[in-house]
C-alpha atoms as a PDB file:
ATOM      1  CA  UNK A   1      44.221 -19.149 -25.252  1.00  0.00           C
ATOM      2  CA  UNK A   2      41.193 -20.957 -25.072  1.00  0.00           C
ATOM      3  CA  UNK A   3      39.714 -23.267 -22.306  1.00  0.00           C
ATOM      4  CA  UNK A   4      38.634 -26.364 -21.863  1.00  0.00           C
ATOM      5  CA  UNK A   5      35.168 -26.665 -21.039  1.00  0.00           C
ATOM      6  CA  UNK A   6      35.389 -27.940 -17.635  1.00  0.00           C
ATOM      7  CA  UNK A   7      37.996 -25.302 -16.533  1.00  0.00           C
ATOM      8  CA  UNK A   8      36.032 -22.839 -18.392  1.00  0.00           C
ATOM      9  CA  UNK A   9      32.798 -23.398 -16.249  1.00  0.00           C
ATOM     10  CA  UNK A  10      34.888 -23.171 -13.055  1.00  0.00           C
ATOM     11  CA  UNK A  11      36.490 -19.812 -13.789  1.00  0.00           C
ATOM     12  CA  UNK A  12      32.957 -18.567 -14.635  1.00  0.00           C
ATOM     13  CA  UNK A  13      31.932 -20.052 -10.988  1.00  0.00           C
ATOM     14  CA  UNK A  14      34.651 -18.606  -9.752  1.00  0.00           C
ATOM     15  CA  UNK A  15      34.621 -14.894 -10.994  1.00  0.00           C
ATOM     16  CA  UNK A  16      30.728 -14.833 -10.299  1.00  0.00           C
ATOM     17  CA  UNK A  17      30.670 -16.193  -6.666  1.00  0.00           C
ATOM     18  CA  UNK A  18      27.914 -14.154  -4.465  1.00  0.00           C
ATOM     19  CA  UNK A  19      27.793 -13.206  -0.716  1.00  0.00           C
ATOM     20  CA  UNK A  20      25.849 -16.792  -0.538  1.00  0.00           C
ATOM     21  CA  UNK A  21      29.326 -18.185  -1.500  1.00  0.00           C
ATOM     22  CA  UNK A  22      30.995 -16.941   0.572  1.00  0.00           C
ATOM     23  CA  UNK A  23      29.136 -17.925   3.396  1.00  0.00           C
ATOM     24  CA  UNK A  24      28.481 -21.386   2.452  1.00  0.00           C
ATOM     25  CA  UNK A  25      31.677 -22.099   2.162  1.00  0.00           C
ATOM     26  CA  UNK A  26      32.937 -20.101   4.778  1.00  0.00           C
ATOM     27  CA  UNK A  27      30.359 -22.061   7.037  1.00  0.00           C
ATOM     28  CA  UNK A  28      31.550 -25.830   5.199  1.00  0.00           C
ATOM     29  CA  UNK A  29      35.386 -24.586   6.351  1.00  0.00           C
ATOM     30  CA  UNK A  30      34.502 -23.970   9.742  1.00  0.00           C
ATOM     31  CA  UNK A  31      32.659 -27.029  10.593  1.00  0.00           C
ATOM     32  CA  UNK A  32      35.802 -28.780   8.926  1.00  0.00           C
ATOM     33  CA  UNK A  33      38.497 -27.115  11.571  1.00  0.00           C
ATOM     34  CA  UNK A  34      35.830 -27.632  14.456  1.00  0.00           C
ATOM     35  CA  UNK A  35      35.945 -30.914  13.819  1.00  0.00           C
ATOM     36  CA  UNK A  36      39.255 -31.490  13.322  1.00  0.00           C
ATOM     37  CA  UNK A  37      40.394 -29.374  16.224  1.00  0.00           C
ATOM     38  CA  UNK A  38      38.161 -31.613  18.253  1.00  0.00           C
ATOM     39  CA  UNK A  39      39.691 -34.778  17.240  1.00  0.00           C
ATOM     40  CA  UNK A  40      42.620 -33.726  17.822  1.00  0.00           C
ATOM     41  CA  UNK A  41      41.837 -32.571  21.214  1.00  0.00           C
ATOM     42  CA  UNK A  42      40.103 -36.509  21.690  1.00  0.00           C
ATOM     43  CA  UNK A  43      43.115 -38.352  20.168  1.00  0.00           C
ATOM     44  CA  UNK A  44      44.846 -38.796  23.508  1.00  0.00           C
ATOM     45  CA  UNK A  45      41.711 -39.904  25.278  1.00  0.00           C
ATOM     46  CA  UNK A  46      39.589 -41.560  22.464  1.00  0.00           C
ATOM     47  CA  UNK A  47      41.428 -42.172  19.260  1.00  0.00           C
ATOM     48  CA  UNK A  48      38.474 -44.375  17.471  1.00  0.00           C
ATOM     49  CA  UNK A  49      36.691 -41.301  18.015  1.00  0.00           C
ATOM     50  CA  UNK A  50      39.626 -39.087  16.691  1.00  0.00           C
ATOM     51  CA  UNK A  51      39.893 -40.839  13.800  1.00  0.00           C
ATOM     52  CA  UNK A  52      36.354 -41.374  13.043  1.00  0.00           C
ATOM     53  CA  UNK A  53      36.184 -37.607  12.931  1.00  0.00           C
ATOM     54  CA  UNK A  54      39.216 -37.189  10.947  1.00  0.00           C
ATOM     55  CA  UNK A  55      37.410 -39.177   8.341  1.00  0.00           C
ATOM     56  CA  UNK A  56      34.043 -37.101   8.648  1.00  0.00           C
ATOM     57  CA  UNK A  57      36.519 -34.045   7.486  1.00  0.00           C
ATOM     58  CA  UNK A  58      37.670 -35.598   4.410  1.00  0.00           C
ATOM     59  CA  UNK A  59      34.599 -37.021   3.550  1.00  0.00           C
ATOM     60  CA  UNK A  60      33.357 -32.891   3.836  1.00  0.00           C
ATOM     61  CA  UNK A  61      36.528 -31.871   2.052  1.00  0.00           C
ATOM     62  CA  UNK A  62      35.767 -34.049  -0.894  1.00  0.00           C
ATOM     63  CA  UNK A  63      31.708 -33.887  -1.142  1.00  0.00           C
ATOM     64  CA  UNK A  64      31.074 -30.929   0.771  1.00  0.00           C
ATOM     65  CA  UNK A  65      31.903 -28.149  -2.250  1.00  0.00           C
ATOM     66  CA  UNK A  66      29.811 -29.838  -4.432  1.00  0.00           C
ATOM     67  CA  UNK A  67      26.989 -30.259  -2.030  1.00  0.00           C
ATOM     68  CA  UNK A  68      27.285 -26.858  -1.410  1.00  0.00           C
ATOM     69  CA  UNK A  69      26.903 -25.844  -4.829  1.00  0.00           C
ATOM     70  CA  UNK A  70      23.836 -28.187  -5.419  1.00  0.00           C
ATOM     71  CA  UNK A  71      21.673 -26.679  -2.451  1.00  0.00           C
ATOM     72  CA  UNK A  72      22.931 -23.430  -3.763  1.00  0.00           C
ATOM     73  CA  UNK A  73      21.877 -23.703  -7.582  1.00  0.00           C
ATOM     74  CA  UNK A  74      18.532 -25.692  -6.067  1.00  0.00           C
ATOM     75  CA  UNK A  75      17.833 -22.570  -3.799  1.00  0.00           C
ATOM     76  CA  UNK A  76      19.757 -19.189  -3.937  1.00  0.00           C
ATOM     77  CA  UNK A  77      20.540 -19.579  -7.969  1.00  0.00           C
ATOM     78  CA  UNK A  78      17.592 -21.668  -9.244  1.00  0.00           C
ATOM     79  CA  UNK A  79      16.435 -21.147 -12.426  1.00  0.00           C
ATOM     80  CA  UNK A  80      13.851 -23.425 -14.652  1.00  0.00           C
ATOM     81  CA  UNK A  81      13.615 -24.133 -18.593  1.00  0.00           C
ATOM     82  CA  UNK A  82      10.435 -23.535 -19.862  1.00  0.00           C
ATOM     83  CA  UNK A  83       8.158 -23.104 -23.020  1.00  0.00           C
ATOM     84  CA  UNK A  84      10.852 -25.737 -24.436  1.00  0.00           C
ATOM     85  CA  UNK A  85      10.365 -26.300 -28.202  1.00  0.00           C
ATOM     86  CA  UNK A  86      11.954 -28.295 -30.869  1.00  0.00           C
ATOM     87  CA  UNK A  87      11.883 -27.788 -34.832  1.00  0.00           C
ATOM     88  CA  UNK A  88      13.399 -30.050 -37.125  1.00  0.00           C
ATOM     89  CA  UNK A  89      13.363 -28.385 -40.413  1.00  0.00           C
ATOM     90  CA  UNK A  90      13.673 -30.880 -43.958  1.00  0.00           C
ATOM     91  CA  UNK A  91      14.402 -28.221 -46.411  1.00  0.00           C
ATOM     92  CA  UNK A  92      17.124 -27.144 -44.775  1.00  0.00           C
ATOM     93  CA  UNK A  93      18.782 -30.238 -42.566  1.00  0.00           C
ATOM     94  CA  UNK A  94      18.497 -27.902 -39.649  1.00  0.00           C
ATOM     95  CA  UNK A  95      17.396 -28.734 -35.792  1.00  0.00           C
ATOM     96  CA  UNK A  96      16.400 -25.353 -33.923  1.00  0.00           C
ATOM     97  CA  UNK A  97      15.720 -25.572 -30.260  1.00  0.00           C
ATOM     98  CA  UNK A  98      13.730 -22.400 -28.743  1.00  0.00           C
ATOM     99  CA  UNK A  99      12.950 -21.723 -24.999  1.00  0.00           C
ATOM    100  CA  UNK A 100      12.882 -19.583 -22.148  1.00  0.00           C
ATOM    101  CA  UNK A 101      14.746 -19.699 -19.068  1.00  0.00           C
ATOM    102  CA  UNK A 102      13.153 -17.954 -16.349  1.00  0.00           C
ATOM    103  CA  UNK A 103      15.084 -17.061 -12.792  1.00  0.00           C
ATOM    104  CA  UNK A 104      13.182 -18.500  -9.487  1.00  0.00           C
ATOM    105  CA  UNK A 105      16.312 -17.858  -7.539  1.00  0.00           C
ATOM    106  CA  UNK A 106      17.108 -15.423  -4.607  1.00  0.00           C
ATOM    107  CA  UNK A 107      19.387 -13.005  -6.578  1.00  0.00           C
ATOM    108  CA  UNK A 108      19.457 -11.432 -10.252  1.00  0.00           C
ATOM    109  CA  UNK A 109      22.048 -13.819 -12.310  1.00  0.00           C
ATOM    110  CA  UNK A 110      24.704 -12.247 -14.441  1.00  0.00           C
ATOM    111  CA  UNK A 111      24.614 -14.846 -16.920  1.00  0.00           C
ATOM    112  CA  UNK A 112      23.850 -18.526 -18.109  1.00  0.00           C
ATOM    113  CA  UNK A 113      24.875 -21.344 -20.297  1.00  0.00           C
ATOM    114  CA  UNK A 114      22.493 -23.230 -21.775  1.00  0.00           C
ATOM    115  CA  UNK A 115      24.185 -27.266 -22.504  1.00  0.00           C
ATOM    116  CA  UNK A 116      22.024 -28.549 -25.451  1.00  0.00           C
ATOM    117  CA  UNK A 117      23.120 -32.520 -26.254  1.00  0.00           C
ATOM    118  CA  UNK A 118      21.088 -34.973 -28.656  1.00  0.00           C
ATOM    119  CA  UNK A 119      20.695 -38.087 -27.201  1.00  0.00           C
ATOM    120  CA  UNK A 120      19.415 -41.300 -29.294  1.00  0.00           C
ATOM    121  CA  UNK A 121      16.352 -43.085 -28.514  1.00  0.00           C
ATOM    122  CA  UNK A 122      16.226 -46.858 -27.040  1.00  0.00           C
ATOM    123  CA  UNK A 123      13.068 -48.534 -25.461  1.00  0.00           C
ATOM    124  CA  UNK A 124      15.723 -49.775 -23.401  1.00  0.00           C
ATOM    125  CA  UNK A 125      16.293 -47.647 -20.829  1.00  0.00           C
ATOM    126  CA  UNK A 126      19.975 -49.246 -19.660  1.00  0.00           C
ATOM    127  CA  UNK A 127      20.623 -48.744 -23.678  1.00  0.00           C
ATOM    128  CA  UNK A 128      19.965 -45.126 -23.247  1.00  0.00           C
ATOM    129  CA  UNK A 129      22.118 -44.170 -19.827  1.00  0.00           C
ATOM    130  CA  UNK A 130      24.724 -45.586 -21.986  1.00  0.00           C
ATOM    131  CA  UNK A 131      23.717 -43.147 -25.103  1.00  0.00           C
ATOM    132  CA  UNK A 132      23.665 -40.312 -22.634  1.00  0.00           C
ATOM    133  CA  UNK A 133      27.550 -40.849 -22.097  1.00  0.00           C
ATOM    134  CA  UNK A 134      28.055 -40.415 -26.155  1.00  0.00           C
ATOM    135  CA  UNK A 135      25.373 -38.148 -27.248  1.00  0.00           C
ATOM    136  CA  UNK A 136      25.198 -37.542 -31.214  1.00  0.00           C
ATOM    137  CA  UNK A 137      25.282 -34.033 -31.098  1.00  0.00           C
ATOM    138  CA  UNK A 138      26.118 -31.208 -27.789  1.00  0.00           C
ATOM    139  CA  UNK A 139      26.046 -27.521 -28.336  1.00  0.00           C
ATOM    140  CA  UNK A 140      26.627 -25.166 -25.939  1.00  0.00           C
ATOM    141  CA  UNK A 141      25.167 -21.318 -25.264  1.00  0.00           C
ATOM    142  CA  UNK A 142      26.825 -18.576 -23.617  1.00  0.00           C
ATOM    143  CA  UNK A 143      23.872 -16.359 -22.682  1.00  0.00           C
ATOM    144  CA  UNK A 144      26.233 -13.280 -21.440  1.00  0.00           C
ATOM    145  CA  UNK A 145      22.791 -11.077 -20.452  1.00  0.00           C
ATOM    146  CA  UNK A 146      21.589 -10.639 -17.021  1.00  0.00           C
ATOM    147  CA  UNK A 147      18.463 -12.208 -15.684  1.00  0.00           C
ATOM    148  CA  UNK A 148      16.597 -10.591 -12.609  1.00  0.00           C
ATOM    149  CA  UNK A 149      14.978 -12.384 -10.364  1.00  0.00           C
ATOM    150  CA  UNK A 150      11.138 -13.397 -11.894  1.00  0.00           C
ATOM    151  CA  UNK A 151      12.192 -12.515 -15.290  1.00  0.00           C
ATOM    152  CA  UNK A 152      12.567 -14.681 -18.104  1.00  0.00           C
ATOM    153  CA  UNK A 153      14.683 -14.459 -21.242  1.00  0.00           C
ATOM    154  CA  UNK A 154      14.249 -16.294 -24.485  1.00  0.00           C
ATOM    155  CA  UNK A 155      16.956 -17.990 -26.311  1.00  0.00           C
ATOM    156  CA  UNK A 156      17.385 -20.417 -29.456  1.00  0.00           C
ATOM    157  CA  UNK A 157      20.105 -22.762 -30.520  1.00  0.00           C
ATOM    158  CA  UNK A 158      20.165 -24.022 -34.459  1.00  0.00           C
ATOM    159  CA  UNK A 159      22.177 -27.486 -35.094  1.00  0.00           C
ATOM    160  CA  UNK A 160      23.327 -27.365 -38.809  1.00  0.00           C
ATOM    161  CA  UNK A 161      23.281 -30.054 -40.945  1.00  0.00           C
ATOM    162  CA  UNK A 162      21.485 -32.261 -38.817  1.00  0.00           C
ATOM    163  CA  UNK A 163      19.423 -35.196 -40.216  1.00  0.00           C
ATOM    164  CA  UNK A 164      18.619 -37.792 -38.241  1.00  0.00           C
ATOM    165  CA  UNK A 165      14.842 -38.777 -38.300  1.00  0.00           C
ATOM    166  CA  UNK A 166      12.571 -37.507 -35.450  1.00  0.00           C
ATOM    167  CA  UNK A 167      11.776 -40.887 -33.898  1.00  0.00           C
ATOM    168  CA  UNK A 168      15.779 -41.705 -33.802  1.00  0.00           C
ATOM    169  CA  UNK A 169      16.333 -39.079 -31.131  1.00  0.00           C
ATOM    170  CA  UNK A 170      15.596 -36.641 -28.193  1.00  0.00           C
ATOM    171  CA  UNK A 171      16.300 -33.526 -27.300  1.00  0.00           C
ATOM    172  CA  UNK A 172      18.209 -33.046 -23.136  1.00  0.00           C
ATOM    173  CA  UNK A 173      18.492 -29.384 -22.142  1.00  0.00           C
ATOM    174  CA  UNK A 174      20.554 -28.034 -19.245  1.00  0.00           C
ATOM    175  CA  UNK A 175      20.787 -24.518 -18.073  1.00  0.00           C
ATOM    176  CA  UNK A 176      23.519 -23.295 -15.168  1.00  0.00           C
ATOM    177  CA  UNK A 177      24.022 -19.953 -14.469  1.00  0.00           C
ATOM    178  CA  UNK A 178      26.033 -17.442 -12.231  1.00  0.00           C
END
């Protein structure tokens, strides 16, 4: 059975979580029942207070996992696209995107994907948020190889039959890995 992509990405988050994890969001849960335990130790005495802190614990259970995994992939997992190249070939109606991803991170990664969307062109720049929601073209790479820390590792990603003229488009690149 195959996955959606959204579910697939979390099961690959999921089966790859590090000690860093674990204590991240072992810490996030333990704020969350300190707080709570104290408001519910103040609602007797102060229940604006109580409740103000009830609401700073959802707020944490809705924002805080994905905060945590932004300061994670920004610090402990942080890796950076570089020597980013792009080859649109005539004879062939073929785009080929070539890089390197290298790992600035904390820990040696298990494995990337690599999101790869073609976006069109506007001067206007409200025109092209709105192109980003409907790109022409998204491919996605599942680089399965490991990637020590420092190290980089190449990869390349060919679009077939792709023929829009170079001016008409560009070229966004995401890379997450685990």
């Amino acid at each position: 059975m195959r996955l959606t992509p959204i579910k697939e990405r979390i099961a690959d988050y999921i089966h790859h979580l590090t000690l860093y994890d674990y204590i991240a969001y072992g810490w996030l849960l333990a704020v969350m029942v300190g707080f709570l335990l104290l408001a519910i130790s103040l609602a007797g005495k102060k229940p604006k207070t109580a409740l103000w802190m009830i609401l700073v614990v959802l707020i944490l259970m809705i924002a805080g996992p994905f905060g945590m995994k932004y300061g994670l992939d920004q610090t402990v997992r942080r890796v950076v696209l570089t020597e980013s190249n792009v080859t649109q070939l005539h004879f062939a109606r073929d785009l080929i995107v070539t890089g390197a991803i290298r790992n600035d991170g904390r820990i040696d990664l298990s494995g990337c994907r690599l999101f790869v969307r073609i976006l069109r062109r506007d001067p206007d720049r409200y025109k092209e948020m709105l192109y980003s929601l409907k790109p022409l073209r998204v491919k996605t790479l599942h680089l399965e190889k490991g990637l020590k820390k420092g190290s980089d590792m190449s990869y390349r990603v060919v679009l077939s039959h792709f023929d829009y003229p170079e001016h008409l488009y560009r070229v966004d690149q995401r890379v997450e890995c685990y």
